[in-house]
N, C-alpha and C. Protein backbone atom coordinates (compact mmCIF):
# COMPACT_ATOMS: atom_id res chain seq x y z
N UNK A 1 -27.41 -20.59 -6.83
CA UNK A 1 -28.67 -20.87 -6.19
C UNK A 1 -28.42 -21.11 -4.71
N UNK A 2 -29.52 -20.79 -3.92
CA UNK A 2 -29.36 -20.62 -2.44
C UNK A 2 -29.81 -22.45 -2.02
N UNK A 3 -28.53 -22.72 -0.86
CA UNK A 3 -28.75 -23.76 -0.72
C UNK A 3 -30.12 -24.15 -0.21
N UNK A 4 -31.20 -24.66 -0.99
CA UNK A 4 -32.63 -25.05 -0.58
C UNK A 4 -33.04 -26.27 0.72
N UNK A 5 -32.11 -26.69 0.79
CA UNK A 5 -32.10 -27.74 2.22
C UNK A 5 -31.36 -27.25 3.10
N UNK A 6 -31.17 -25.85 3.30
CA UNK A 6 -30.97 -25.31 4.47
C UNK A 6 -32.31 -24.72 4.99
N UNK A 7 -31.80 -25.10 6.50
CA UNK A 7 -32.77 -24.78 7.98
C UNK A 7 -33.55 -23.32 7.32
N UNK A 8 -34.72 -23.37 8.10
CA UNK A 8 -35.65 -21.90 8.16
C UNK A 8 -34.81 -20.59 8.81
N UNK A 9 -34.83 -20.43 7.87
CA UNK A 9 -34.71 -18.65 8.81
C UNK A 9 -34.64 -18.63 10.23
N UNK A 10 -33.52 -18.55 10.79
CA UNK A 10 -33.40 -18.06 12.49
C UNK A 10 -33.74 -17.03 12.74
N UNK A 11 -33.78 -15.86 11.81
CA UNK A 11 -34.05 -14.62 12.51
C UNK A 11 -35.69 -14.46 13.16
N UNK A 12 -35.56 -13.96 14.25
CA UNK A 12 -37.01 -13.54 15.09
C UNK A 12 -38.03 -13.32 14.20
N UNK A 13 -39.33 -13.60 13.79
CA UNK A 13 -40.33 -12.78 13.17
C UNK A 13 -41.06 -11.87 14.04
N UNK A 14 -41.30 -11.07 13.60
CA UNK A 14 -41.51 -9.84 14.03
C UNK A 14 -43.60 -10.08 14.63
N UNK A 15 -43.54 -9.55 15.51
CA UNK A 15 -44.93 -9.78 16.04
C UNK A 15 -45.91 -9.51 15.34
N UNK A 16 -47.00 -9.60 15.59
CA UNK A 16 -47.87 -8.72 14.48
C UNK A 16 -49.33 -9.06 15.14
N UNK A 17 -50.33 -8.23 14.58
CA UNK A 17 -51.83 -8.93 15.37
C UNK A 17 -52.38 -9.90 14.78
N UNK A 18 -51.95 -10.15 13.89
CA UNK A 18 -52.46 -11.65 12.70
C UNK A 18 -51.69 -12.80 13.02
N UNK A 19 -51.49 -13.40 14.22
CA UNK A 19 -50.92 -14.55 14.74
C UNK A 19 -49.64 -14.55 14.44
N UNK A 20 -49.54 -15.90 13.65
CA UNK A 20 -48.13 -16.31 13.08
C UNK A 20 -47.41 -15.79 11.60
N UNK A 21 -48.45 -14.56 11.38
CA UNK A 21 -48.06 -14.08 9.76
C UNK A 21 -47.78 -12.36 10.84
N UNK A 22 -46.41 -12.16 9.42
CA UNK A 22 -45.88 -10.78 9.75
C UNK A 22 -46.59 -9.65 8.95
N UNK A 23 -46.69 -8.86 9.35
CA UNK A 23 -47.24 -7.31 8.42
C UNK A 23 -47.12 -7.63 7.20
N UNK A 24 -45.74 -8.02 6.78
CA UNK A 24 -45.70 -7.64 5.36
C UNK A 24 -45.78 -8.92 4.68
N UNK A 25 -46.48 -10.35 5.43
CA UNK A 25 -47.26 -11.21 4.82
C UNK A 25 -48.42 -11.02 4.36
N UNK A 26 -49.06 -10.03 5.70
CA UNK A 26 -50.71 -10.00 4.90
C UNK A 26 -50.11 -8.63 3.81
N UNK A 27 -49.56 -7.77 4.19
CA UNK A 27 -50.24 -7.03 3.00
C UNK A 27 -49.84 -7.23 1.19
N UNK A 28 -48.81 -8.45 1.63
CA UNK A 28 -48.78 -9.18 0.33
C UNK A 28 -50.02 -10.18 -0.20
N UNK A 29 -50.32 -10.55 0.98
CA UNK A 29 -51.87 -11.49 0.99
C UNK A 29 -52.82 -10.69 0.36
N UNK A 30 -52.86 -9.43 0.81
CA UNK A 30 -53.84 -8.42 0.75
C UNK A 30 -53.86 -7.56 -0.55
N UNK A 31 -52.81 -7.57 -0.81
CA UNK A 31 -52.53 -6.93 -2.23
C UNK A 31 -51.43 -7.15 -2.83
N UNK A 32 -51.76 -8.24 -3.01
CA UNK A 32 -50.55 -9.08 -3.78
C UNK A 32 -50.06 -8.17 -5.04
N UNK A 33 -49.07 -8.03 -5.69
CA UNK A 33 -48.00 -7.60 -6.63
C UNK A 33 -47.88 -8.58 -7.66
N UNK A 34 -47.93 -7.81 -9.21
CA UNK A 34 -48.01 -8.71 -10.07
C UNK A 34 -48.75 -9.46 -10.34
N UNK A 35 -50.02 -9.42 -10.25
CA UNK A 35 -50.95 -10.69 -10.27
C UNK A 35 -51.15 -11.23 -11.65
N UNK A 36 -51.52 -12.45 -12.29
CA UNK A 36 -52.01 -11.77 -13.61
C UNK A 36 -51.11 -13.06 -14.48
N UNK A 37 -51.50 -12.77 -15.64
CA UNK A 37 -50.82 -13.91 -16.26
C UNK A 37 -50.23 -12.61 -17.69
N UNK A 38 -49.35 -13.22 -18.36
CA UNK A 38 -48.61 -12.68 -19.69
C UNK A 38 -49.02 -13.81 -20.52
N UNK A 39 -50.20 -13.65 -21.47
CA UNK A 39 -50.25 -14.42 -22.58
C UNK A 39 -49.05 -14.47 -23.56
N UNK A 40 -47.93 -13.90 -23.83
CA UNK A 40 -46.88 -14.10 -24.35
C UNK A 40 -45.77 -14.47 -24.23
N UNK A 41 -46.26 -14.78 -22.95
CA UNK A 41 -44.67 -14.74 -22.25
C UNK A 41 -43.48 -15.89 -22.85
N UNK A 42 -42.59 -15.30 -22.64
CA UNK A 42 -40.85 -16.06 -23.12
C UNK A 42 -40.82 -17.39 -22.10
N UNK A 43 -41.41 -17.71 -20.70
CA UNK A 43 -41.13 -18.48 -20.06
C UNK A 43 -42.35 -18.81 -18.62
N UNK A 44 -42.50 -20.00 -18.68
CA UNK A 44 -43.58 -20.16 -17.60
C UNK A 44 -42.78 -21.51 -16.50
N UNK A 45 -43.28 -20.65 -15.11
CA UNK A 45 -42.63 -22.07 -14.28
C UNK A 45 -44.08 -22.22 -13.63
N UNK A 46 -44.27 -23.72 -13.54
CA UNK A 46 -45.67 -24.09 -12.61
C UNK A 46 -45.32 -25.04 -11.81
N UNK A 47 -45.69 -24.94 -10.82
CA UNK A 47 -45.18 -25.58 -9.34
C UNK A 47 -46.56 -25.99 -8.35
N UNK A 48 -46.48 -26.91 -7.60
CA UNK A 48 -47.28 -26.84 -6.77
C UNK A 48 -47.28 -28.27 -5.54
N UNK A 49 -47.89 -28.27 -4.50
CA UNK A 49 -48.06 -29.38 -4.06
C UNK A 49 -49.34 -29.81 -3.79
N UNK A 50 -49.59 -30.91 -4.32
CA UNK A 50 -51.10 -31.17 -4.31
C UNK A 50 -51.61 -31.65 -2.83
N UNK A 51 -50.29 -31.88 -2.24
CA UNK A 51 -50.89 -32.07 -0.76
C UNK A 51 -51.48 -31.15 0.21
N UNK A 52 -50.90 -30.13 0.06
CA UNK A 52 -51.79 -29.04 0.61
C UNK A 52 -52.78 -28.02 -0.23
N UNK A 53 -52.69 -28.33 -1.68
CA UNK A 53 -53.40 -27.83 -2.67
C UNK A 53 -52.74 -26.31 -3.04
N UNK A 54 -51.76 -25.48 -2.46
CA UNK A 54 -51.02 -24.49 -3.12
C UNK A 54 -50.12 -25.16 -4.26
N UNK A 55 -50.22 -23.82 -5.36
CA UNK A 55 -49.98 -23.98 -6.41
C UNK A 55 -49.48 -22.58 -6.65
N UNK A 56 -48.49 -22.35 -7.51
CA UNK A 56 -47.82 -20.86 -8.38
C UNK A 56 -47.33 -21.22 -9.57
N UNK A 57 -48.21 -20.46 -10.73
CA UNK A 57 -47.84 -20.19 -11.66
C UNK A 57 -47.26 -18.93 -12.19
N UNK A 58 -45.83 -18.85 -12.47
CA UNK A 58 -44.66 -17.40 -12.90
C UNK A 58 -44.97 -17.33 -14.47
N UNK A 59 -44.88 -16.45 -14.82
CA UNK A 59 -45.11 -15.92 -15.99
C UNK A 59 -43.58 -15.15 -16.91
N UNK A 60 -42.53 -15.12 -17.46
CA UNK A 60 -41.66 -14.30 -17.41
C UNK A 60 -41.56 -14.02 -18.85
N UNK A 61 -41.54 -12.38 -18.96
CA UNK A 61 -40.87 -11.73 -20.03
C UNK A 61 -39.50 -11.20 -19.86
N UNK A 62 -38.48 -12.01 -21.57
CA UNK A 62 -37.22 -11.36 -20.87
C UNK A 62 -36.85 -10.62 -21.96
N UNK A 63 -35.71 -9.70 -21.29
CA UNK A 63 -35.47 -9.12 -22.37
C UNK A 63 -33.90 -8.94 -22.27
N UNK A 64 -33.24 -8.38 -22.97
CA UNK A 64 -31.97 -8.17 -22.68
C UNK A 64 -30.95 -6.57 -22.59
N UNK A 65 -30.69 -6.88 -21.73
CA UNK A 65 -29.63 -5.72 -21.11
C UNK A 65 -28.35 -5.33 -21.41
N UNK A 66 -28.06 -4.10 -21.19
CA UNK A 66 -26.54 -3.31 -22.26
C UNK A 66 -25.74 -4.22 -22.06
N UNK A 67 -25.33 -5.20 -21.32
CA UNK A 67 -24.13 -6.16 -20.99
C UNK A 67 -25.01 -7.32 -22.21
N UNK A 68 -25.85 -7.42 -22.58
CA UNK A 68 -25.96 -8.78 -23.34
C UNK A 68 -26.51 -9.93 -22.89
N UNK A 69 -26.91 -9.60 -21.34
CA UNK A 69 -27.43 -10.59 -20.85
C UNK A 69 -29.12 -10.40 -20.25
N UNK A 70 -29.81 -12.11 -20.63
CA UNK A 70 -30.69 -11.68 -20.43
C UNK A 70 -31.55 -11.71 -18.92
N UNK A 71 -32.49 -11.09 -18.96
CA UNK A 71 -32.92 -10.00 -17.63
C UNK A 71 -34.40 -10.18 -17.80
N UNK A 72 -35.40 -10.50 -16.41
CA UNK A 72 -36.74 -10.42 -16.36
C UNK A 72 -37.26 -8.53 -16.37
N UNK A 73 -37.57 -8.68 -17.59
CA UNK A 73 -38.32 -7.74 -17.92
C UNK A 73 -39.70 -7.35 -17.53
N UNK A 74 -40.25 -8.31 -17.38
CA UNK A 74 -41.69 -8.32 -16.55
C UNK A 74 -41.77 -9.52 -15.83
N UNK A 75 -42.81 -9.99 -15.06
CA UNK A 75 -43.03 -11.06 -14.52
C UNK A 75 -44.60 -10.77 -13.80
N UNK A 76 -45.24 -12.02 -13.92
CA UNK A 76 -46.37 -12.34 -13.54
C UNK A 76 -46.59 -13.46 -12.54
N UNK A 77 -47.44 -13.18 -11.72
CA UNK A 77 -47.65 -14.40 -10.92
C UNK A 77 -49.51 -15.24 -10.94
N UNK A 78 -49.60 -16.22 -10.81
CA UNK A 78 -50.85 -16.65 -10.42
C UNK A 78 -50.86 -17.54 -9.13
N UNK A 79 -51.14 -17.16 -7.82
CA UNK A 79 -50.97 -17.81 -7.00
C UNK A 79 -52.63 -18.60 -6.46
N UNK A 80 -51.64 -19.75 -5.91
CA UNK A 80 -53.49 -20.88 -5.50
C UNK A 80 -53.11 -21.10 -4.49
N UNK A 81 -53.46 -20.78 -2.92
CA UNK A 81 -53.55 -21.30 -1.92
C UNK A 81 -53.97 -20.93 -0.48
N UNK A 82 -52.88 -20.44 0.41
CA UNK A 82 -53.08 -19.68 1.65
C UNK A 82 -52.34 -18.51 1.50
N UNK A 83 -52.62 -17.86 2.68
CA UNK A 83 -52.29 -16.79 2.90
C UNK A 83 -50.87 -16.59 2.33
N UNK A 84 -50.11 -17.30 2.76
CA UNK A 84 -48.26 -17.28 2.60
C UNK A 84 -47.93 -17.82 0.94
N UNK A 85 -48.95 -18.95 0.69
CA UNK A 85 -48.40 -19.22 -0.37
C UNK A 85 -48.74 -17.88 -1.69
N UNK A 86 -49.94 -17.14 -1.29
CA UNK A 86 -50.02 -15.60 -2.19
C UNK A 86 -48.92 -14.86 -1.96
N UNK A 87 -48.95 -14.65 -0.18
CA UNK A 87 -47.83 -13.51 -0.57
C UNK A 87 -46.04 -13.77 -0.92
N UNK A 88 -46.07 -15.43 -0.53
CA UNK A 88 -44.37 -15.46 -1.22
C UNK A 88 -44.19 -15.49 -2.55
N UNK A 89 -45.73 -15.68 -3.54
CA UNK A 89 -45.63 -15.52 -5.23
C UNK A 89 -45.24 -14.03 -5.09
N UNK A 90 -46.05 -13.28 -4.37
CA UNK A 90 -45.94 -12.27 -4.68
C UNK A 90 -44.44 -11.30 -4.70
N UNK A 91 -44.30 -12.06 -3.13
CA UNK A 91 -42.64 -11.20 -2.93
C UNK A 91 -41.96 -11.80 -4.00
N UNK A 92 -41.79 -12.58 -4.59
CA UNK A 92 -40.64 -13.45 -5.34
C UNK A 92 -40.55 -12.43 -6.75
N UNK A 93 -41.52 -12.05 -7.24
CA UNK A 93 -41.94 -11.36 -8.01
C UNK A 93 -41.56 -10.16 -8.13
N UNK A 94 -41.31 -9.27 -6.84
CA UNK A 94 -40.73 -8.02 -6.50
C UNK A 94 -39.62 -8.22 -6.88
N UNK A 95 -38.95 -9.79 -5.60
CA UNK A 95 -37.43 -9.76 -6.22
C UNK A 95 -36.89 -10.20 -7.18
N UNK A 96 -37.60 -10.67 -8.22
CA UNK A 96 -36.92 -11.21 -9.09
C UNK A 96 -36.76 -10.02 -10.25
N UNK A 97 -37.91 -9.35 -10.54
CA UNK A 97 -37.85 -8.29 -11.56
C UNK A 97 -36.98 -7.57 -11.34
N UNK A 98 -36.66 -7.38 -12.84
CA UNK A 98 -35.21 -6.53 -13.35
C UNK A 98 -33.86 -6.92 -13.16
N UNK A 99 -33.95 -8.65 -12.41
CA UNK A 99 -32.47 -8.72 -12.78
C UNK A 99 -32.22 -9.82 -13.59
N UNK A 100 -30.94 -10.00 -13.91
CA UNK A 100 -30.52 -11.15 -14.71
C UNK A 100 -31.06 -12.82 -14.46
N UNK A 101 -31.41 -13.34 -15.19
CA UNK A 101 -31.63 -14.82 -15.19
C UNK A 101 -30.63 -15.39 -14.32
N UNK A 102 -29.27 -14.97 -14.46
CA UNK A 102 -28.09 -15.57 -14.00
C UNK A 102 -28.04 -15.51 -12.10
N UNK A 103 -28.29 -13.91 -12.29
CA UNK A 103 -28.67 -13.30 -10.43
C UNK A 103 -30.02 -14.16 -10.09
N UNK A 104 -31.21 -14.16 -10.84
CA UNK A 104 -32.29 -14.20 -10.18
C UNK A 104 -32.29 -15.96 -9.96
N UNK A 105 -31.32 -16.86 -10.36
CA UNK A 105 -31.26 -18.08 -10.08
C UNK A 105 -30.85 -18.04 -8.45
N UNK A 106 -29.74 -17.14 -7.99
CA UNK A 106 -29.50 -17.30 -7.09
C UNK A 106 -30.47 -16.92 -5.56
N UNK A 107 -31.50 -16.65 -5.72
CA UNK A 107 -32.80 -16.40 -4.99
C UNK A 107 -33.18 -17.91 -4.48
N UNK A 108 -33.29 -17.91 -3.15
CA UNK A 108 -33.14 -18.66 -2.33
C UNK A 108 -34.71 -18.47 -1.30
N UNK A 109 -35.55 -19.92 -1.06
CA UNK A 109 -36.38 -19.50 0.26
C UNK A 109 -36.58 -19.07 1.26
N UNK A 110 -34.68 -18.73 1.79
CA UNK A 110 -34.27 -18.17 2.93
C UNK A 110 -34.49 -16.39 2.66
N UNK A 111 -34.20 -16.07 1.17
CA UNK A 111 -34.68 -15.20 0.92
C UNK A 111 -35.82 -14.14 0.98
N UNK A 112 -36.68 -15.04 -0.06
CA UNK A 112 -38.34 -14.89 0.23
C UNK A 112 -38.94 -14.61 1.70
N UNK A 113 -38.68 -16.07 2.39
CA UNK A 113 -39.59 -15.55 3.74
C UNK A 113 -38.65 -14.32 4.73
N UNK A 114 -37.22 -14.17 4.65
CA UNK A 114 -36.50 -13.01 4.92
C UNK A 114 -37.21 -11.72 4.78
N UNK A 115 -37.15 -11.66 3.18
CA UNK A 115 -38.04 -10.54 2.90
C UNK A 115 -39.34 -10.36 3.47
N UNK A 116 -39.91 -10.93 4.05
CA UNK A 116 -41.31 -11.41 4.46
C UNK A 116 -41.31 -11.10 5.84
N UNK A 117 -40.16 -11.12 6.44
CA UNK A 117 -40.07 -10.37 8.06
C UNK A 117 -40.51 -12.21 8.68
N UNK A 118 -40.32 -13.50 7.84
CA UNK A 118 -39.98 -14.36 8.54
C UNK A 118 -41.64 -15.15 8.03
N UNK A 119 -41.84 -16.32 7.96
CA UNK A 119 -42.94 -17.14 8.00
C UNK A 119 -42.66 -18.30 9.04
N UNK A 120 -43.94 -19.16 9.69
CA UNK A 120 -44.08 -19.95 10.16
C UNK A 120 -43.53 -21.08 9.74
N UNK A 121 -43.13 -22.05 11.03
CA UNK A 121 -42.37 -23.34 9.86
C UNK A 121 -43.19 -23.74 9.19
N UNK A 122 -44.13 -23.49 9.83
CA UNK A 122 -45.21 -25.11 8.59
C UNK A 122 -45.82 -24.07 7.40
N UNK A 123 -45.14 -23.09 7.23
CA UNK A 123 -45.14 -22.74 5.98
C UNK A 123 -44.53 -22.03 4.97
N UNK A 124 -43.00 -22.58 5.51
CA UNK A 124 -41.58 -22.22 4.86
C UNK A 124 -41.67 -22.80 3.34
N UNK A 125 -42.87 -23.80 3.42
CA UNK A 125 -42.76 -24.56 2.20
C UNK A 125 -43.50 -23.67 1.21
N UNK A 126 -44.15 -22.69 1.06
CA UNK A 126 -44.55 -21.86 0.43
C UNK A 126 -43.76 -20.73 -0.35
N UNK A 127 -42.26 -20.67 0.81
CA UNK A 127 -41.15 -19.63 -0.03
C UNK A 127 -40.58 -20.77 -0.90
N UNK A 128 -40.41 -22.11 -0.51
CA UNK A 128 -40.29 -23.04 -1.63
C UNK A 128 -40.95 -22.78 -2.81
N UNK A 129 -41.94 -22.60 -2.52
CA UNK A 129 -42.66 -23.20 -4.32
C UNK A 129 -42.60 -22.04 -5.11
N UNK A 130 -42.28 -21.09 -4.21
CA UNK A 130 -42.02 -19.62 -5.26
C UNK A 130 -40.98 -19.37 -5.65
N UNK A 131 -39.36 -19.87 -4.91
CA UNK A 131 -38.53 -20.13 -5.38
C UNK A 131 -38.57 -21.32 -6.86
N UNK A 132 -39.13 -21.96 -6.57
CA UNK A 132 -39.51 -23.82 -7.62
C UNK A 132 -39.85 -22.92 -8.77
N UNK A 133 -40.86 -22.15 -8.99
CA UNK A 133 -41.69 -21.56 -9.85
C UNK A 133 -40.78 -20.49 -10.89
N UNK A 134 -39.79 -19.86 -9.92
CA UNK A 134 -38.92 -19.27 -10.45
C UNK A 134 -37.68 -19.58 -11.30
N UNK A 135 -37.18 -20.30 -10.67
CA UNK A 135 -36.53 -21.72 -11.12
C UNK A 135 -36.90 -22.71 -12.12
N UNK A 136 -38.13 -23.15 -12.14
CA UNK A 136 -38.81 -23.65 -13.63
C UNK A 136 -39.21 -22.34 -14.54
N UNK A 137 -39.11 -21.47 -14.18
CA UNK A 137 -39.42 -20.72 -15.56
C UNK A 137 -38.16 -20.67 -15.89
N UNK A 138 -36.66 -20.13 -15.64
CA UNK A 138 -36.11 -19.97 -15.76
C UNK A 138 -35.19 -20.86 -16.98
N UNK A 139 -35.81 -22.14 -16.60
CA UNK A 139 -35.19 -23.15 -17.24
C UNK A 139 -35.78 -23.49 -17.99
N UNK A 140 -37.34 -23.04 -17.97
CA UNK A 140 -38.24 -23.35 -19.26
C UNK A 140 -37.39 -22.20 -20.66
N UNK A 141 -37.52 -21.49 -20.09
CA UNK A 141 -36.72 -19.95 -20.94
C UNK A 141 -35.51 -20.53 -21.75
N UNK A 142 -34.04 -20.76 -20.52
CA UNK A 142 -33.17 -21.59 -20.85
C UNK A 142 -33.41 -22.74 -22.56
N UNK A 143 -34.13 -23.83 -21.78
CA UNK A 143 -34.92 -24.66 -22.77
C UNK A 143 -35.40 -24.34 -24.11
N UNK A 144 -36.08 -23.68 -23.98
CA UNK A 144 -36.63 -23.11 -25.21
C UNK A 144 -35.62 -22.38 -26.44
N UNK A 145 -34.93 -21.56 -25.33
CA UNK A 145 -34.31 -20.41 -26.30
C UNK A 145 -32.75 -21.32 -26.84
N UNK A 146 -32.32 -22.43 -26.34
CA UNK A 146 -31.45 -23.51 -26.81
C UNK A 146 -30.10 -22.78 -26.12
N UNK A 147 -30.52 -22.54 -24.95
CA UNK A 147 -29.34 -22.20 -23.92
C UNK A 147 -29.04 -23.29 -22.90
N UNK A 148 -27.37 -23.10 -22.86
CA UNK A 148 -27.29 -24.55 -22.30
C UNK A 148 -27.29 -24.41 -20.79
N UNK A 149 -27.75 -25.31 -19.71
CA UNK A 149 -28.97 -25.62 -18.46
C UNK A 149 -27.74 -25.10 -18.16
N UNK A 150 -26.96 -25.07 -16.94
CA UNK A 150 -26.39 -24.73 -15.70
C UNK A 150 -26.63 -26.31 -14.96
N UNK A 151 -25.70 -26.94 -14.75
CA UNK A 151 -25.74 -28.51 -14.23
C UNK A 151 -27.12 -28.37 -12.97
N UNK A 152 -26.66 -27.13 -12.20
CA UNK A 152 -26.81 -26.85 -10.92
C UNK A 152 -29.06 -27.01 -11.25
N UNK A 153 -29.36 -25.98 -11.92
CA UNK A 153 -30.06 -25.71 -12.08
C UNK A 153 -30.91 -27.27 -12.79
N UNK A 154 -30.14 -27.78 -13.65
CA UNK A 154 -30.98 -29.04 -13.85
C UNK A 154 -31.09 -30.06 -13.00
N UNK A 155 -30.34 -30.18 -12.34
CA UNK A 155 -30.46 -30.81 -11.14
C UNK A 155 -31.35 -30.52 -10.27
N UNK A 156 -31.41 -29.19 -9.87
CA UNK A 156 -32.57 -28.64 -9.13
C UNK A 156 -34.29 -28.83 -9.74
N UNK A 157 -34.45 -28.87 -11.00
CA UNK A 157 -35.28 -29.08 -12.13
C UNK A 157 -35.85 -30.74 -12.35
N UNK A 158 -34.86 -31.78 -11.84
CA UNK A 158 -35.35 -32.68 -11.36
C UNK A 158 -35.62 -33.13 -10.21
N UNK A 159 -35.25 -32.61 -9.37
CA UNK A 159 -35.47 -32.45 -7.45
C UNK A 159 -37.11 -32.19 -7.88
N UNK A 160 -37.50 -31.10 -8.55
CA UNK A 160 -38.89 -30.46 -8.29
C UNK A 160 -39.82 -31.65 -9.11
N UNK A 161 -39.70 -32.03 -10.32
CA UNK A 161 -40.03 -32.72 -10.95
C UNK A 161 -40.30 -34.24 -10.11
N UNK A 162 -39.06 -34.40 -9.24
CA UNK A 162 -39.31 -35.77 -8.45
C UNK A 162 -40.29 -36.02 -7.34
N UNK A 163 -39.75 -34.43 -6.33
CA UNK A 163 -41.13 -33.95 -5.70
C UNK A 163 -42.37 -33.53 -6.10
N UNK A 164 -42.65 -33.41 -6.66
CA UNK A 164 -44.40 -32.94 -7.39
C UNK A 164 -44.62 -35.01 -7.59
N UNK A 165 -44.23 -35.86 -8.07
CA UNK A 165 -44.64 -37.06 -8.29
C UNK A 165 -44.60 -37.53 -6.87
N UNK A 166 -43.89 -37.53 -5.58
CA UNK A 166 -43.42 -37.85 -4.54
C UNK A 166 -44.76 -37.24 -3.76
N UNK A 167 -45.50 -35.98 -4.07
CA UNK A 167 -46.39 -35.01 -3.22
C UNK A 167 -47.80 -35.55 -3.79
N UNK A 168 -47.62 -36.09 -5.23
CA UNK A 168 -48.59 -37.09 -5.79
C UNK A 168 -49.36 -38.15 -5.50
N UNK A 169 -48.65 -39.08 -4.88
CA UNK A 169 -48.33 -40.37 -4.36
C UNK A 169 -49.02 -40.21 -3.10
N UNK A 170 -48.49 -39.14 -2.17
CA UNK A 170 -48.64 -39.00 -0.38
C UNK A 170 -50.37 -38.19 -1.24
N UNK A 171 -50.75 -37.52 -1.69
CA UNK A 171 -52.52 -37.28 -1.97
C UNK A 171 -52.79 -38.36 -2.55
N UNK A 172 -52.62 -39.28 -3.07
CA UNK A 172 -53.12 -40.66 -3.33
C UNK A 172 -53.51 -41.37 -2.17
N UNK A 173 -52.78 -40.88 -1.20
CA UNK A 173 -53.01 -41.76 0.00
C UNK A 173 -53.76 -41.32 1.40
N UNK A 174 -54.50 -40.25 0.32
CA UNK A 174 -55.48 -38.86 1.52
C UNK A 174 -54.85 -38.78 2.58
N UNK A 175 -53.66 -38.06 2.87
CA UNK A 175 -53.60 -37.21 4.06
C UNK A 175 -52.88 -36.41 3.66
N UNK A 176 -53.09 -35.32 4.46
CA UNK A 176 -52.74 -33.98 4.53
C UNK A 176 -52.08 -33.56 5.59
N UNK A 177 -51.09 -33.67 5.89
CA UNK A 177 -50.19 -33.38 6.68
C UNK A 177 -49.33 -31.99 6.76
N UNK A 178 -49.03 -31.34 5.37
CA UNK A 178 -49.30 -29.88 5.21
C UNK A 178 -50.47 -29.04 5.49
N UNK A 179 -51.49 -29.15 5.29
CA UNK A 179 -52.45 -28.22 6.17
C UNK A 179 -52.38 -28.51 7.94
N UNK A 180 -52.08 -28.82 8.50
CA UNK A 180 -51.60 -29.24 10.02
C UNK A 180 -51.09 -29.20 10.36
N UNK A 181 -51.18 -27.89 11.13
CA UNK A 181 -49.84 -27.70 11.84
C UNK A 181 -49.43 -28.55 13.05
N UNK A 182 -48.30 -29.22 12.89
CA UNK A 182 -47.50 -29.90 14.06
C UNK A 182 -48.00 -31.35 14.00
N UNK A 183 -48.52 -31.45 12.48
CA UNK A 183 -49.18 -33.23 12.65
C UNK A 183 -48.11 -33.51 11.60
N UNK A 184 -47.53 -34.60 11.79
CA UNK A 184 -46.28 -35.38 10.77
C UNK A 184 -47.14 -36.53 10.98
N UNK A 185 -46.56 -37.22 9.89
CA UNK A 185 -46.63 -38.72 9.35
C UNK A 185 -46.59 -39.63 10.65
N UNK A 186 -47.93 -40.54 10.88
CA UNK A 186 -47.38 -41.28 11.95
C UNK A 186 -46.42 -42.02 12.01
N UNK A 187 -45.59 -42.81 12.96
CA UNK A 187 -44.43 -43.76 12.97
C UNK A 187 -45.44 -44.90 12.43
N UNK A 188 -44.31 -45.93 11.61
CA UNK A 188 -45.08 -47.01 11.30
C UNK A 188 -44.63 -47.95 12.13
N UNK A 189 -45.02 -48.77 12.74
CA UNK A 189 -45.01 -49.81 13.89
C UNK A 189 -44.36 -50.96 13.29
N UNK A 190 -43.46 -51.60 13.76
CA UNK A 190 -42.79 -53.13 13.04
C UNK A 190 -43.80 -54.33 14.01
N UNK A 191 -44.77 -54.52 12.79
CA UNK A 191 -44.75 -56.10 13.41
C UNK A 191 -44.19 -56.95 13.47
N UNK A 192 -44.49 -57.52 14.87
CA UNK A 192 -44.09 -58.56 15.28
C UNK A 192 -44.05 -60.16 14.94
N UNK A 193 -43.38 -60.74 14.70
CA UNK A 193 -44.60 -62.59 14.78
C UNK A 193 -44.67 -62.97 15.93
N UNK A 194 -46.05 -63.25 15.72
CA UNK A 194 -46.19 -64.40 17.54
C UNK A 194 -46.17 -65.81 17.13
């Protein structure tokens, strides 16, 4: 798995006439890939942050391949949010189909918005949750089918689990600091005694 607390993407994003989104953001926006849900599916990851209200639900059918190992055979996405958070369900979706559970763990956010010709910081967190989404299905699959976790991966499985209660807490406390760009958390002031 791609280290997830590494920095955004350095590479340049590429200009475009839609502000801070690249070509091949909107036309993932625009015609997103995979849409759709699999009522059968072998594995579901659901992700989201309620602070900015994006949400992705992955869908995965697997199947298995001449080596014995198993492989996303299909995949579905349901994406809830902005522009970026559709089209990184969407790209994730491109890349994840057809390869191994084992490869497609190693898909990284640096990835996603890569493929993406680059996203805005304040919404790098969107190749997050499509990575998250991918990653909980994965392990839902894992889970189910009585395959044993990958340390790495359960670990990562409670990171997300801790954040979704952590992203809980901060909308308990109405603000929205993800929809805003360049607004962070104010400093909290130490009082004084007089």
């Amino acid at each position: 798995m791609s280290d997830e607390k590494a920095a955004a993407p350095k590479a340049e994003m590429k200009k475009s006439r839609y502000g801070p989104y690249t070509e091949a953001v909107i036309e993932h926006f625009r015609n997103p890939r995979n849409q759709g849900e699999i009522p059968d599916a072998d594995a579901t990851g659901k992700v989201g942050s309620p602070i900015c209200g994006d949400e992705l639900h992955l869908f995965l059918k697997v199947g298995t391949n001449a080596a014995g190992q198993p492989f996303i055979e299909d995949i579905k996405v349901q994406s809830f949010g902005c522009a970026a958070a559709v089209a990184t369900g969407s790209m994730i979706t491109e890349m994840a189909k057809g390869r191994t559970l084992a490869d497609a763990l190693k898909l990284g956010r640096k990835d996603v918005a890569a493929a993406l010709g680059g996203l805005p910081v304040q919404k790098i967190h969107c190749s997050l949750l499509s990575t998250d989404a991918l990653h909980e299905a994965i392990y839902d699959y894992y889970k189910k089918h009585g395959i044993a976790i990958p340390p790495e991966l359960e670990k990562l499985h409670q990171a997300i689990q801790k954040g979704t209660a952590i992203a809980r807490i901060k909308q308990e406390q109405d603000v929205n600091y993800c929809a805003v760009p360049g607004l962070a958390p104010p400093e909290k002031k130490e009082q004084t005694s007089s």
